[in-house]
N, C-alpha and C. Protein backbone atom coordinates (compact mmCIF):
# COMPACT_ATOMS: atom_id res chain seq x y z
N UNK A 1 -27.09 -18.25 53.62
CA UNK A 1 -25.95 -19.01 54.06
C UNK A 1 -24.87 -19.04 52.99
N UNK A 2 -23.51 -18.94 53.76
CA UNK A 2 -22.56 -18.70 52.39
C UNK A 2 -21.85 -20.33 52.67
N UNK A 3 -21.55 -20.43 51.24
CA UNK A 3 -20.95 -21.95 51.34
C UNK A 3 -19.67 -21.59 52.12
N UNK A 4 -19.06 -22.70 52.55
CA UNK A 4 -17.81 -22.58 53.06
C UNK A 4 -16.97 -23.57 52.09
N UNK A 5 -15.91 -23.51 52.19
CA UNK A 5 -14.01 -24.21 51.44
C UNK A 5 -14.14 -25.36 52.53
N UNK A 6 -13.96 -26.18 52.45
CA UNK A 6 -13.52 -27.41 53.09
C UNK A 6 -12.08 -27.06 53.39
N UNK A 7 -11.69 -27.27 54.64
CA UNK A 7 -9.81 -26.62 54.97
C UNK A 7 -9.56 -27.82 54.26
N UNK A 8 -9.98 -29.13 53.34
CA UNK A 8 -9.09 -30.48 52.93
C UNK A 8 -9.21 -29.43 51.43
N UNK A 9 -9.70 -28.98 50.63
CA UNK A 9 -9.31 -28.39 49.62
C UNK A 9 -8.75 -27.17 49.41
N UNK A 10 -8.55 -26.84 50.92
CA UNK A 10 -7.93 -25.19 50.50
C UNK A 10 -6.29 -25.47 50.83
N UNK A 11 -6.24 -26.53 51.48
CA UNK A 11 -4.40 -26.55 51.54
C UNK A 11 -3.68 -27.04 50.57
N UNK A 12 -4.15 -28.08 49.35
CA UNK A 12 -3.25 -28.40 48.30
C UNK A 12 -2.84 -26.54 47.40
N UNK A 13 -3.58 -25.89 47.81
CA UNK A 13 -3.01 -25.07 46.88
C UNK A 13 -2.12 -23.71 47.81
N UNK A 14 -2.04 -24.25 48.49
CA UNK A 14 -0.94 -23.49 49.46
C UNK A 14 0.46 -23.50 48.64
N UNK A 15 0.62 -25.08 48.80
CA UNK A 15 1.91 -25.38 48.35
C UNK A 15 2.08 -25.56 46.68
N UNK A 16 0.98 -25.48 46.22
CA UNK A 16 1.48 -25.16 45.12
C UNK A 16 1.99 -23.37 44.60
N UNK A 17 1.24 -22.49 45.43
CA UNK A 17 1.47 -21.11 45.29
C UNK A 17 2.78 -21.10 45.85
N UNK A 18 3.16 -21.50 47.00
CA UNK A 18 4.66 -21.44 47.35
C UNK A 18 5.78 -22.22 47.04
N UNK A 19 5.54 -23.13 45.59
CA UNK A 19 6.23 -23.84 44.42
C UNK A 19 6.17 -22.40 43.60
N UNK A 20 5.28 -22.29 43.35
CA UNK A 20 5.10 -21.03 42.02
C UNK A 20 5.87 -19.95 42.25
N UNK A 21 6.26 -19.68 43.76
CA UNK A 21 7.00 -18.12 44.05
C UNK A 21 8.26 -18.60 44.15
N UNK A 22 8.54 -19.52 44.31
CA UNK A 22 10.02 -20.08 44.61
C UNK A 22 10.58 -20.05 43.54
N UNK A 23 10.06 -20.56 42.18
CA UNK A 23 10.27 -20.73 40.44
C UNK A 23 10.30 -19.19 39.94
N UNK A 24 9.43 -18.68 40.49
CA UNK A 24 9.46 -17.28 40.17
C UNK A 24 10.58 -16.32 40.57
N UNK A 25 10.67 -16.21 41.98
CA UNK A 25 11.79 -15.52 42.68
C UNK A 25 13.13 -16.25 42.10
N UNK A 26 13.26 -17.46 42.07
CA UNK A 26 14.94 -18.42 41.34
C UNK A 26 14.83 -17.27 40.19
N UNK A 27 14.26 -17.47 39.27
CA UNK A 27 13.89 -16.88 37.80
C UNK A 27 14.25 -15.24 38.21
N UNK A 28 13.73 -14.80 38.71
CA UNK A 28 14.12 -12.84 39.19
C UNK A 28 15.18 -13.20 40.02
N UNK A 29 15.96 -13.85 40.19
CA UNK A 29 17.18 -13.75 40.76
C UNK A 29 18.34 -14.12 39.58
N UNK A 30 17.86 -14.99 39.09
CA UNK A 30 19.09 -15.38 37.94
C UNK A 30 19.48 -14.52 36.87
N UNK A 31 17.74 -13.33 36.90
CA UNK A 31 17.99 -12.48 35.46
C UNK A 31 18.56 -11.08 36.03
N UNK A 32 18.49 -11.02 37.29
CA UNK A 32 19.73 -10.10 38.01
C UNK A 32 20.83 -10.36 38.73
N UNK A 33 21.25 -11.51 38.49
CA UNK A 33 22.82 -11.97 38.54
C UNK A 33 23.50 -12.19 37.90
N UNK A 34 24.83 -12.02 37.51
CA UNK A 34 26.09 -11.98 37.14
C UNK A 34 25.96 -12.81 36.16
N UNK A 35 25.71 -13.02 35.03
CA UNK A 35 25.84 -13.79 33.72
C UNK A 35 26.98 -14.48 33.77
N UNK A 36 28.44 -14.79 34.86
CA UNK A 36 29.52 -15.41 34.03
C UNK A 36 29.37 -16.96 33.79
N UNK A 37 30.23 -17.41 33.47
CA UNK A 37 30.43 -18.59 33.10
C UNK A 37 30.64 -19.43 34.23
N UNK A 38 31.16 -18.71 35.46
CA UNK A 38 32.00 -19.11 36.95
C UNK A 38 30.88 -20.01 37.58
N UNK A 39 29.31 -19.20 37.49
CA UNK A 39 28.39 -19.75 38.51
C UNK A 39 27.67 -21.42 37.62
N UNK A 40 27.95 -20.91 35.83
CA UNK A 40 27.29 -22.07 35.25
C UNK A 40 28.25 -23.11 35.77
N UNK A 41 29.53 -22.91 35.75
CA UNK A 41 30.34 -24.20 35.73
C UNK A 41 30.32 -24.51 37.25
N UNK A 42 30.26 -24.01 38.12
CA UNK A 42 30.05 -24.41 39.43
C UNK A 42 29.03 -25.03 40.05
N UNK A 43 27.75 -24.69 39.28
CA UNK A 43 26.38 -25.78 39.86
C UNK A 43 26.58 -26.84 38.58
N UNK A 44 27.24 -26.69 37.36
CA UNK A 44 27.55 -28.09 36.61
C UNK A 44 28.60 -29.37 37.60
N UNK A 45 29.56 -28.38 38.40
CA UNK A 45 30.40 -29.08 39.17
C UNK A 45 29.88 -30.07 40.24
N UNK A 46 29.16 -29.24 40.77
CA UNK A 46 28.38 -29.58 41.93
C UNK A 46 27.21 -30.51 41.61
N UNK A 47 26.74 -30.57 40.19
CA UNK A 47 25.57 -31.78 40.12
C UNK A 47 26.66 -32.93 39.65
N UNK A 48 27.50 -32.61 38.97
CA UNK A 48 28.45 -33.87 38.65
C UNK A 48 29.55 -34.57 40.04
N UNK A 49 29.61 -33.66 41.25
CA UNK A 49 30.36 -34.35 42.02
C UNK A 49 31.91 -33.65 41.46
N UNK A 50 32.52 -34.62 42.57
CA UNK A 50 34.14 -33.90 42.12
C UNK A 50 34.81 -35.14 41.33
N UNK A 51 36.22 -34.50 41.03
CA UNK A 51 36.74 -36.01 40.27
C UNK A 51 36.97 -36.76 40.91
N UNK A 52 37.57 -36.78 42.18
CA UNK A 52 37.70 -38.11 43.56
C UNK A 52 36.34 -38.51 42.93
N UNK A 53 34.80 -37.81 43.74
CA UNK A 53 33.89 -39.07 43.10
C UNK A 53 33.54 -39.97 42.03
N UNK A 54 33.75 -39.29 41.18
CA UNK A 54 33.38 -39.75 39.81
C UNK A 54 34.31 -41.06 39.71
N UNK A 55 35.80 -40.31 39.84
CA UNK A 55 36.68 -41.41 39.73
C UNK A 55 36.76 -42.54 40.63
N UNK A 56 35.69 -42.88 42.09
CA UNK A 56 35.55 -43.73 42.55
C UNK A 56 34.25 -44.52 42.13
N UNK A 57 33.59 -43.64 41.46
CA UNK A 57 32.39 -44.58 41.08
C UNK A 57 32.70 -45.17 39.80
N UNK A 58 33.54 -44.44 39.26
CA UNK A 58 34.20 -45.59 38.00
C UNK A 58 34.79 -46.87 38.59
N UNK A 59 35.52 -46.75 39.89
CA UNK A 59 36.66 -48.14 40.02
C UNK A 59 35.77 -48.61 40.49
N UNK A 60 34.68 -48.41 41.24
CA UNK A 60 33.31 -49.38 42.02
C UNK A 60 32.84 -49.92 41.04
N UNK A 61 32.58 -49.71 39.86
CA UNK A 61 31.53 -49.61 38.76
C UNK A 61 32.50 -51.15 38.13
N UNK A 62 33.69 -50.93 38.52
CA UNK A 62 34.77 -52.16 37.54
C UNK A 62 34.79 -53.16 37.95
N UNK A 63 35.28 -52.99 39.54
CA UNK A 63 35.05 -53.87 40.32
C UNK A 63 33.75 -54.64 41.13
N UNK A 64 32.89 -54.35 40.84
CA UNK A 64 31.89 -55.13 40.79
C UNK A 64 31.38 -55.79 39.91
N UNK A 65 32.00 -55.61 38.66
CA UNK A 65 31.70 -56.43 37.71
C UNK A 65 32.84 -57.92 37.73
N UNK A 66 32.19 -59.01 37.49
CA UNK A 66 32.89 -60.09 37.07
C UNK A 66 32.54 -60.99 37.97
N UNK A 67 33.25 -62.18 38.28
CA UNK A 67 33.12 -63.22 39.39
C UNK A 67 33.03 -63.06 40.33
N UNK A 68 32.16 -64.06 41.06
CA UNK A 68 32.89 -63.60 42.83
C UNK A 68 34.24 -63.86 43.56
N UNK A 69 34.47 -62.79 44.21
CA UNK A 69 35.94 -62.95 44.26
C UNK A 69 36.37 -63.78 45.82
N UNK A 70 34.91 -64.29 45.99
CA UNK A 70 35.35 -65.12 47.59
C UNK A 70 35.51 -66.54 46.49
N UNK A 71 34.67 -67.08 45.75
CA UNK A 71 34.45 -68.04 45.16
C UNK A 71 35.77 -68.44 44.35
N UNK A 72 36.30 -67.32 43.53
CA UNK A 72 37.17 -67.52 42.58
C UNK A 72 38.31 -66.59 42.20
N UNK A 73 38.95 -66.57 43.31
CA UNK A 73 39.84 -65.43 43.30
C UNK A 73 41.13 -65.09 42.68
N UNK A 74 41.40 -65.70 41.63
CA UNK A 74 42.11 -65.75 40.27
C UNK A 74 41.34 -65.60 39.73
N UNK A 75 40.26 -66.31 39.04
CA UNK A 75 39.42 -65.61 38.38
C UNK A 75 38.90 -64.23 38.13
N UNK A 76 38.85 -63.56 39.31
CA UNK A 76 37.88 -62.70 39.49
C UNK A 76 39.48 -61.20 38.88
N UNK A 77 40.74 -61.66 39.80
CA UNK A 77 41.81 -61.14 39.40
C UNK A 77 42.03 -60.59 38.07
N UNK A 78 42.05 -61.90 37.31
CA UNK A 78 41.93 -61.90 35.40
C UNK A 78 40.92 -61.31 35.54
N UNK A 79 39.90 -61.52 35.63
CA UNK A 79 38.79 -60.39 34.89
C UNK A 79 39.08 -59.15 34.85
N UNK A 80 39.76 -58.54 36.04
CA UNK A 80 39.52 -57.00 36.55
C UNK A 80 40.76 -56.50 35.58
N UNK A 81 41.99 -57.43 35.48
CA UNK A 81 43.01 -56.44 34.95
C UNK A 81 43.06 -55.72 34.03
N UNK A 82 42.25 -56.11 32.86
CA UNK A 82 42.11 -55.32 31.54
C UNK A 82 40.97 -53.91 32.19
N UNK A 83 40.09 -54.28 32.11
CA UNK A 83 39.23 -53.20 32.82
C UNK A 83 39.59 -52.08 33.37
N UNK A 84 40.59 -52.53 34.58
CA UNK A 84 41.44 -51.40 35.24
C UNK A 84 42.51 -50.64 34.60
N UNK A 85 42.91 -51.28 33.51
CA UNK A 85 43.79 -51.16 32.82
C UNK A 85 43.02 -49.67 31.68
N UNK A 86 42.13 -50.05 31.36
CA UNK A 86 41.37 -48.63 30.19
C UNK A 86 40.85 -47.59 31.40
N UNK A 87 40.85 -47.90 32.61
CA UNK A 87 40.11 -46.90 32.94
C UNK A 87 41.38 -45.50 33.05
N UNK A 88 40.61 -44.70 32.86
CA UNK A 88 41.80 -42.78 32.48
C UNK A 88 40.68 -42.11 33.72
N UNK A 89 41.41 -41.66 35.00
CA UNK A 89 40.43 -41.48 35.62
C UNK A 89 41.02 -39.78 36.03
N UNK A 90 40.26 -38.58 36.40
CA UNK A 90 41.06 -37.97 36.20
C UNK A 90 41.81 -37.77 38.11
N UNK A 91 41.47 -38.27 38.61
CA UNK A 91 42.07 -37.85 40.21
C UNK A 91 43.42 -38.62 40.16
N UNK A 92 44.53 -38.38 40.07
CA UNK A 92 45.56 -38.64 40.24
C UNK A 92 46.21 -40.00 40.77
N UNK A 93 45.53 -39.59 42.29
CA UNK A 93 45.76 -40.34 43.56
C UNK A 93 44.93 -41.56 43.23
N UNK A 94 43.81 -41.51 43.21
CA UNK A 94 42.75 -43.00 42.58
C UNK A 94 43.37 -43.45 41.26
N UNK A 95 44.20 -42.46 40.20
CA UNK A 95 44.68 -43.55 39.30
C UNK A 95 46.19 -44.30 39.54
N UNK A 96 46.73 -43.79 40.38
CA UNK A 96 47.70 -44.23 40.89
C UNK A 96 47.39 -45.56 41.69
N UNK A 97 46.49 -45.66 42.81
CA UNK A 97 46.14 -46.99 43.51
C UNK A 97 45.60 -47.78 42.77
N UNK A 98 44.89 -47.37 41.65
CA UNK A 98 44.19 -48.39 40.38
C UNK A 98 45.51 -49.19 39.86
N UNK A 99 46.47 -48.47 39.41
CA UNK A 99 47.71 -48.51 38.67
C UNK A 99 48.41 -49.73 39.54
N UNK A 100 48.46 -49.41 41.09
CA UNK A 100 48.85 -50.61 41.70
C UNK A 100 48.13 -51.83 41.75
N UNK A 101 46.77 -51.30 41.93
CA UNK A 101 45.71 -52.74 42.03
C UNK A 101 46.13 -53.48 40.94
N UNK A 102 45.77 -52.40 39.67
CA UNK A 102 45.97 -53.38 38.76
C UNK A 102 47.13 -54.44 38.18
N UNK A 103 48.36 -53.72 38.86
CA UNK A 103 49.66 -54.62 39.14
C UNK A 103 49.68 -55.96 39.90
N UNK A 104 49.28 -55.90 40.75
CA UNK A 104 49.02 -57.11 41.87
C UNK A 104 48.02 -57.77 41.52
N UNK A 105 46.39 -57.23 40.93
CA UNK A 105 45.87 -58.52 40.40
C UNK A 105 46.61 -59.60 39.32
N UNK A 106 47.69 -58.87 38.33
CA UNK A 106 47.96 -59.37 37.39
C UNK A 106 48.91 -60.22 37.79
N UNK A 107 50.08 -59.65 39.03
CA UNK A 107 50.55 -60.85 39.23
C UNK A 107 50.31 -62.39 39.96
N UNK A 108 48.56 -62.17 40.57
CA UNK A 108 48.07 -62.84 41.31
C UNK A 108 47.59 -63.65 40.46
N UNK A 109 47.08 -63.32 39.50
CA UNK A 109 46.30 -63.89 38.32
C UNK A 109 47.38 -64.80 37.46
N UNK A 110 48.65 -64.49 37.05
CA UNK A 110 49.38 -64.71 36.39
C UNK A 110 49.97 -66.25 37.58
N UNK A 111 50.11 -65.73 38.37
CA UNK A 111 50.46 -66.92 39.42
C UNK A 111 49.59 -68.86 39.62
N UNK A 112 48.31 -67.79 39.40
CA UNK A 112 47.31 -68.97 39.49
C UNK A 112 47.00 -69.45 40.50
N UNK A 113 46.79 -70.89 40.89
CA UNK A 113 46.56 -71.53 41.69
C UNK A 113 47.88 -71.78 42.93
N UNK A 114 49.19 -71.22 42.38
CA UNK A 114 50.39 -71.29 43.09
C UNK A 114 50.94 -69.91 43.66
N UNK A 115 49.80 -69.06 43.24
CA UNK A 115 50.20 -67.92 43.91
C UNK A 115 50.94 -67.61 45.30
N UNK A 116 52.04 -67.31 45.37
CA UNK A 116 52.51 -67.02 46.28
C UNK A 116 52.32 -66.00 47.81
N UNK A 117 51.81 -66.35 49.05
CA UNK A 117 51.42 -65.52 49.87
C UNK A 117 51.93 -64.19 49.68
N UNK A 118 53.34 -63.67 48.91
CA UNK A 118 53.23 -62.27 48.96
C UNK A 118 52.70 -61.41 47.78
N UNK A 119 52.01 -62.63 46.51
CA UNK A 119 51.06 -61.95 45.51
C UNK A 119 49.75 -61.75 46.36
N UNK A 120 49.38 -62.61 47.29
CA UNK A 120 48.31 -62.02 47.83
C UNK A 120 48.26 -61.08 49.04
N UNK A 121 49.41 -60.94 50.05
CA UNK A 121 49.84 -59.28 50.42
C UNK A 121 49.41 -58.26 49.58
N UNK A 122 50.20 -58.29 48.34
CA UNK A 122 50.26 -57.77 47.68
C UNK A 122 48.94 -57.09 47.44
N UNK A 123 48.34 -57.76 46.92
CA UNK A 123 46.62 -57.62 46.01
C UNK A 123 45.82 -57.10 47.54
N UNK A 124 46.32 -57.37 48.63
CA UNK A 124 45.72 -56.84 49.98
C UNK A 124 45.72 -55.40 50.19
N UNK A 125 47.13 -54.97 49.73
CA UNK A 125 47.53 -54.00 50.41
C UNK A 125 47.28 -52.80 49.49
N UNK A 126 47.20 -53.51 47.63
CA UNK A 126 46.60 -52.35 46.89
C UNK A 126 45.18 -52.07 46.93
N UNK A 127 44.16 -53.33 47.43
CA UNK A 127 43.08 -52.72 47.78
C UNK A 127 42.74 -51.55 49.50
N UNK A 128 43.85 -51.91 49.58
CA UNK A 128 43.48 -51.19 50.91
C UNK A 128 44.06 -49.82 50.60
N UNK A 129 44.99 -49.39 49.66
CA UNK A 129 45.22 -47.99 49.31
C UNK A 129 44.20 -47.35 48.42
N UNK A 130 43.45 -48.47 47.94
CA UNK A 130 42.18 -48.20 46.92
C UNK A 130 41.19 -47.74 47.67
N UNK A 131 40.54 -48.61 48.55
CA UNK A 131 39.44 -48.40 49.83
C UNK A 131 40.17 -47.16 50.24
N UNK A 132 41.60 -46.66 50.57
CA UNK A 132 41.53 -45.64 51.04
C UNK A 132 41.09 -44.29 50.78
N UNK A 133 40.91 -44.34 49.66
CA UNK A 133 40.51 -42.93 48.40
C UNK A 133 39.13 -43.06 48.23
N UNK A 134 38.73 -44.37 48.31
CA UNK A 134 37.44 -44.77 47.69
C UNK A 134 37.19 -46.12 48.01
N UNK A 135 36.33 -45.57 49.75
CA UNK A 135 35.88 -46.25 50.60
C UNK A 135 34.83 -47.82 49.72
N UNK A 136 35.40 -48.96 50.57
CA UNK A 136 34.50 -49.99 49.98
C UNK A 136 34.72 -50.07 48.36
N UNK A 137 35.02 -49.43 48.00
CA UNK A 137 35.34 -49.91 46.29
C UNK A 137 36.11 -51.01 45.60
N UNK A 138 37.04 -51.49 46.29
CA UNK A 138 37.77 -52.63 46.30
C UNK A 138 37.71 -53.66 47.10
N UNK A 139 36.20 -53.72 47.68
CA UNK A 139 35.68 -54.47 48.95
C UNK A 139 35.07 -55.93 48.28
């Protein structure tokens, strides 16, 4: 009588042999392709995202920091302006709506408790050009 393989131990190594050819074949493909610089910087691009993203996960990253802004909404204003203020982001368009946000918190902030309904238009309408680039970020 010949022993038999249990089919529960013969399939973990299925997938490991077809891990092993996949690593292998990537590997014989990369050492016969095009050495330039074009394909390194393009899967560097592509694991980093584009600058729209990056530059929205920076203004998310700002604006979620500080007070709550249902609770204390001067407060939360002052906090953000300096913040917004260092960020160098490189997408244009997102530093431009930052550039406004950060205008209108300051005059909302600067206002205080007497803020005037069109400082808070205001602070409305630059988050909503903000959310527009970079959905929920100014939410």
């Amino acid at each position: 009588m010949s022993a038999k393989v249990p089919l529960q131990l013969a399939r973990p190594v299925r997938p490991l042999a077809l891990a092993a050819c996949v690593v292998l074949a990537t590997a014989g493909l990369a050492a016969c392709g095009s050495s330039s610089s074009s394909s390194a910087s393009s899967s560097a691009s592509a694991l980093q995202g584009t600058a729209r993203q990056q530059a929205c996960l920076q203004v998310s990253d700002v604006l979620a920091d500080g007070p709550d802004a249902d609770a204390d909404s001067v407060g939360y204003a002052q906090a953000q302006v300096l913040p917004l203020q260092r960020l160098k982001l490189s997408d244009s368009a997102v530093q431009q709506a930052v550039k406004q946000l950060d205008s209108a918190y300051q005059a909302f902030s600067t206002a205080g408790v007497s803020a005037a309904p069109a400082d808070a238009i205001a602070v409305t309408k630059a988050q909503d050009a903000v959310n527009a680039l970079c959905p929920g970020a100014a939410s």
